[in-house]
C-alpha atoms as a PDB file:
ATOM      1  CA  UNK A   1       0.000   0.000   0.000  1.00  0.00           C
ATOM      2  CA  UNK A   2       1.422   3.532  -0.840  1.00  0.00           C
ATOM      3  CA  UNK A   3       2.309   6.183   1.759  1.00  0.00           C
ATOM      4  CA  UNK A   4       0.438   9.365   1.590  1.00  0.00           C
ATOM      5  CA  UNK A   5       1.672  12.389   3.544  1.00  0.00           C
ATOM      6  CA  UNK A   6      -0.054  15.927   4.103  1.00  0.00           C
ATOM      7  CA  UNK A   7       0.403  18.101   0.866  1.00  0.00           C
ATOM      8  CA  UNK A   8      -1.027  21.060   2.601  1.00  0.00           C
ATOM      9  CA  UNK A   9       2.130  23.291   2.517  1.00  0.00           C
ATOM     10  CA  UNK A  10       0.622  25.693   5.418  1.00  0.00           C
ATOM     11  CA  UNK A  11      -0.404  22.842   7.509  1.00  0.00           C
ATOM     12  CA  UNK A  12       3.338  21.229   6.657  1.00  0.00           C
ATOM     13  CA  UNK A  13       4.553  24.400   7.801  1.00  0.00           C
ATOM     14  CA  UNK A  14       2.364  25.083  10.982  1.00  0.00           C
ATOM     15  CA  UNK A  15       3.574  21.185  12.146  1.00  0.00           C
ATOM     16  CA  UNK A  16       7.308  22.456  11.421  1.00  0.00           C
ATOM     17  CA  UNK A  17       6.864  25.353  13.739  1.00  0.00           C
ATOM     18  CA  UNK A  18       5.035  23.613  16.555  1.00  0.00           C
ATOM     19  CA  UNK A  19       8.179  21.156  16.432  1.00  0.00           C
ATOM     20  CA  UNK A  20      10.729  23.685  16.954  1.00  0.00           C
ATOM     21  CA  UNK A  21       8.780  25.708  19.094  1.00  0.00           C
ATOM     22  CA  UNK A  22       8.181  22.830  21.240  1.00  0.00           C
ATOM     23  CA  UNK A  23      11.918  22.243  21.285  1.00  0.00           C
ATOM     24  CA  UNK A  24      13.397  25.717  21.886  1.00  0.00           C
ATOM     25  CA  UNK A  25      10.974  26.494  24.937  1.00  0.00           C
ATOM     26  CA  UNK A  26      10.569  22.811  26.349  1.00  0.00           C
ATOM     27  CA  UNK A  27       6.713  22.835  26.017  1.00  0.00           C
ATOM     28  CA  UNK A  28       5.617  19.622  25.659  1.00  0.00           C
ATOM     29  CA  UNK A  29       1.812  21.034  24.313  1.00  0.00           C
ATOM     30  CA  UNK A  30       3.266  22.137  20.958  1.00  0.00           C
ATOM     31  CA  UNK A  31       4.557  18.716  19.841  1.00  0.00           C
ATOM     32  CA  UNK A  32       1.492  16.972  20.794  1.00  0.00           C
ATOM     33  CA  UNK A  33      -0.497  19.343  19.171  1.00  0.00           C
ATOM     34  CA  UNK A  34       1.763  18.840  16.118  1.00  0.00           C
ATOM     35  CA  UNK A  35       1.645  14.694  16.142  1.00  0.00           C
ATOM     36  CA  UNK A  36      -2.401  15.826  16.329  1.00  0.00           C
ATOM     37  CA  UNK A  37      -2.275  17.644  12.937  1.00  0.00           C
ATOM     38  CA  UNK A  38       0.260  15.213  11.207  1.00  0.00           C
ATOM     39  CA  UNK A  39      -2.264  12.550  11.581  1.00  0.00           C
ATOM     40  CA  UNK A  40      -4.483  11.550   8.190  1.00  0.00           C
ATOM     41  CA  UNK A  41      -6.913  13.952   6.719  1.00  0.00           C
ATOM     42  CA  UNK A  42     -10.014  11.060   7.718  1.00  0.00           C
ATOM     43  CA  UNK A  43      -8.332  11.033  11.638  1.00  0.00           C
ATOM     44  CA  UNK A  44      -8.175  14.638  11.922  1.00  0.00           C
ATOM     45  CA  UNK A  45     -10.204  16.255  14.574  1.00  0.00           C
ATOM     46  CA  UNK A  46     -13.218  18.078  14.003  1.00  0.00           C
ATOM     47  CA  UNK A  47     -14.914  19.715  17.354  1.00  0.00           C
ATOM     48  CA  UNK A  48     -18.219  21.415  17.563  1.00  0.00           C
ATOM     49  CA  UNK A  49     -18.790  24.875  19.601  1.00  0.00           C
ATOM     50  CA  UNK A  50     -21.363  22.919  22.095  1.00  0.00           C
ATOM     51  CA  UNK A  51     -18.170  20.354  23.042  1.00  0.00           C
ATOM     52  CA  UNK A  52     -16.028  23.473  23.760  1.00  0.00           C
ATOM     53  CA  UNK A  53     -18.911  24.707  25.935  1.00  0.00           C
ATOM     54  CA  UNK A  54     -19.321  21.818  27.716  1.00  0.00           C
ATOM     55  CA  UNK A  55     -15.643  21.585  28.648  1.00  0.00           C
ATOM     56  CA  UNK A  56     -14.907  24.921  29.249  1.00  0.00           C
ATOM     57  CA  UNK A  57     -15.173  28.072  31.593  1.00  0.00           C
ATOM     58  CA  UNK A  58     -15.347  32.051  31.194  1.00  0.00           C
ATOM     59  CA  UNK A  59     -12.014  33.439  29.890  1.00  0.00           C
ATOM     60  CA  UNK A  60      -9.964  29.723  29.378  1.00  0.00           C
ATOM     61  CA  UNK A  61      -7.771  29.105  26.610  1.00  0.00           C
ATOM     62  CA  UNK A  62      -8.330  25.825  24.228  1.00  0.00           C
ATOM     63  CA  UNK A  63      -6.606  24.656  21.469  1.00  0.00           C
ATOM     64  CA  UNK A  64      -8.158  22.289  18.857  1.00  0.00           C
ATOM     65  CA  UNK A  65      -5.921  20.756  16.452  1.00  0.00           C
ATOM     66  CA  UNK A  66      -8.025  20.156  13.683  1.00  0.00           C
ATOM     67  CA  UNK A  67     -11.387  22.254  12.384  1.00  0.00           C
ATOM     68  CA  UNK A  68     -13.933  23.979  14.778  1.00  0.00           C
ATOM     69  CA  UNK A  69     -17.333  23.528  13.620  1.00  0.00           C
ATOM     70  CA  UNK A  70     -20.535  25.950  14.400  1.00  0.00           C
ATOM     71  CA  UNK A  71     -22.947  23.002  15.894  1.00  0.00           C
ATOM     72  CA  UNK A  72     -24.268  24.487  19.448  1.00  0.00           C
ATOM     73  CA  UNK A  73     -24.104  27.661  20.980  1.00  0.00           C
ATOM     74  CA  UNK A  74     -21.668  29.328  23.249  1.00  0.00           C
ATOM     75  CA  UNK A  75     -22.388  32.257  25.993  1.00  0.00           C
ATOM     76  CA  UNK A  76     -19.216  32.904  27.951  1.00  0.00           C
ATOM     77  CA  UNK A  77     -15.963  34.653  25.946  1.00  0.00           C
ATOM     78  CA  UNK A  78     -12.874  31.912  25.497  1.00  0.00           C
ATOM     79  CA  UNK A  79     -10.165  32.273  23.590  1.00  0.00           C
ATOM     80  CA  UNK A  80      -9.875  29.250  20.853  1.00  0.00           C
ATOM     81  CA  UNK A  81      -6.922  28.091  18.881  1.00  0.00           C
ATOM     82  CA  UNK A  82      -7.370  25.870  16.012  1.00  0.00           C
ATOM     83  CA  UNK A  83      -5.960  25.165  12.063  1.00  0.00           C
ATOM     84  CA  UNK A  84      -9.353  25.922  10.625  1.00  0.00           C
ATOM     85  CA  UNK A  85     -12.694  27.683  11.300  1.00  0.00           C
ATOM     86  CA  UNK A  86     -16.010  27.286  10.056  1.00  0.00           C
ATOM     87  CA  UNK A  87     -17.824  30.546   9.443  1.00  0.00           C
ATOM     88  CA  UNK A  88     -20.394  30.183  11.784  1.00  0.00           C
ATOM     89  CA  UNK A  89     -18.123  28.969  14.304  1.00  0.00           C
ATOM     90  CA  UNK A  90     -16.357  32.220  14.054  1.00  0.00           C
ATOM     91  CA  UNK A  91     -19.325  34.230  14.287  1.00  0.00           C
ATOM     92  CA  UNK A  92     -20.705  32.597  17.382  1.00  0.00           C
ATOM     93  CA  UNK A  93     -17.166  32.658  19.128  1.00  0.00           C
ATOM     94  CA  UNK A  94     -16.691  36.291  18.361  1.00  0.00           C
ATOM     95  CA  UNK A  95     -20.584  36.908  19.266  1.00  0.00           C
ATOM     96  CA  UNK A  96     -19.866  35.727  22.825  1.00  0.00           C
ATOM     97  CA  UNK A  97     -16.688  38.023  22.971  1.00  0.00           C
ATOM     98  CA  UNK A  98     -14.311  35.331  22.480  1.00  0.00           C
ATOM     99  CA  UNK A  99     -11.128  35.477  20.339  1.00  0.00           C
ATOM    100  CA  UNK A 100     -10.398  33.086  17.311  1.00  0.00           C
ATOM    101  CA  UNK A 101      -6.770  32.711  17.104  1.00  0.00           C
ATOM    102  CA  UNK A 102      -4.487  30.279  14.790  1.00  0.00           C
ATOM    103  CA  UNK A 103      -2.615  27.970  16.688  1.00  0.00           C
ATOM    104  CA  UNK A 104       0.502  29.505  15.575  1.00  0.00           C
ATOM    105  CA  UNK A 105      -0.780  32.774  16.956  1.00  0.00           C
ATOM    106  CA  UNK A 106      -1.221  30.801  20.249  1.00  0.00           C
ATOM    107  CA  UNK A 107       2.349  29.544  20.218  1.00  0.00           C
ATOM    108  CA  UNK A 108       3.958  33.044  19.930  1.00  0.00           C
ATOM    109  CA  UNK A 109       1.691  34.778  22.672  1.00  0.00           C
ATOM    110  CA  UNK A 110       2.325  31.854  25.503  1.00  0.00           C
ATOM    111  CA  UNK A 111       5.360  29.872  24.332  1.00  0.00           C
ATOM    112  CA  UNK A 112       5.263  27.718  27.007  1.00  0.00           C
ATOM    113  CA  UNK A 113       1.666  26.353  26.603  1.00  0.00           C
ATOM    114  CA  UNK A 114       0.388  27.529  30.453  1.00  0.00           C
ATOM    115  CA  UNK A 115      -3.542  27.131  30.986  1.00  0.00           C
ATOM    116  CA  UNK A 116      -4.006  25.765  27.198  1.00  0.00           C
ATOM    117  CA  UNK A 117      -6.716  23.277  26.969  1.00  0.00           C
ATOM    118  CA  UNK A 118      -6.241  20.460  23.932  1.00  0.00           C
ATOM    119  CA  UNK A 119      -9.725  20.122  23.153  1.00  0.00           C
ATOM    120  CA  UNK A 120     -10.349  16.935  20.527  1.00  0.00           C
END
């Protein structure tokens, strides 16, 4: 059976990052979150807004390596993290006075990964 690998050059790129970021400031959260993305397209995650409600709190910080998805409804502001964003997921996060942030984004404001939720 023939190997397929990720083509997508920015996700390629984002995995890169995580990896060396996780190195150079000892944060264990960035490579895992990297071994999440490298995974195949059919085992990547995909999270709905009402799972990030249920498993968070006013003002936490979650990342989601994969897609977030605009299923449910969300009324306290969080600050999510993820490769992609639907647009309704967007609007509702950003409704509820929440912040939609890539994860790269996330690495560069809190390079060591402290009070980051994997969510997925």
């Amino acid at each position: 059976m023939k190997k397929t690998e990720t083509t997508n050059p920015q996700l390629i790129e984002l995995i890169r990052f995580l990896k060396k970021h996780s190195r150079e400031n000892r944060a264990e959260i960035w490579e895992s979150i990297a071994e999440r993305l490298a995974k195949p397209k059919r085992k990547r995650i995909a999270v709905n807004i009402s799972r990030i409600k249920r498993f968070t709190q006013k003002n936490d910080v979650v990342a989601v390596p994969g897609k977030v998805l605009g299923v449910g409804e969300i009324n306290h502001p969080i600050t999510v993290a993820a490769f992609a964003f639907s647009e309704k997921a967007k609007e509702k996060i950003t409704k509820a006075k929440g912040k939609c942030l890539s994860i790269s984004e996330l690495a560069k404001k809190n390079p060591k990964g402290s009070n980051v939720k994997i969510i997925g």
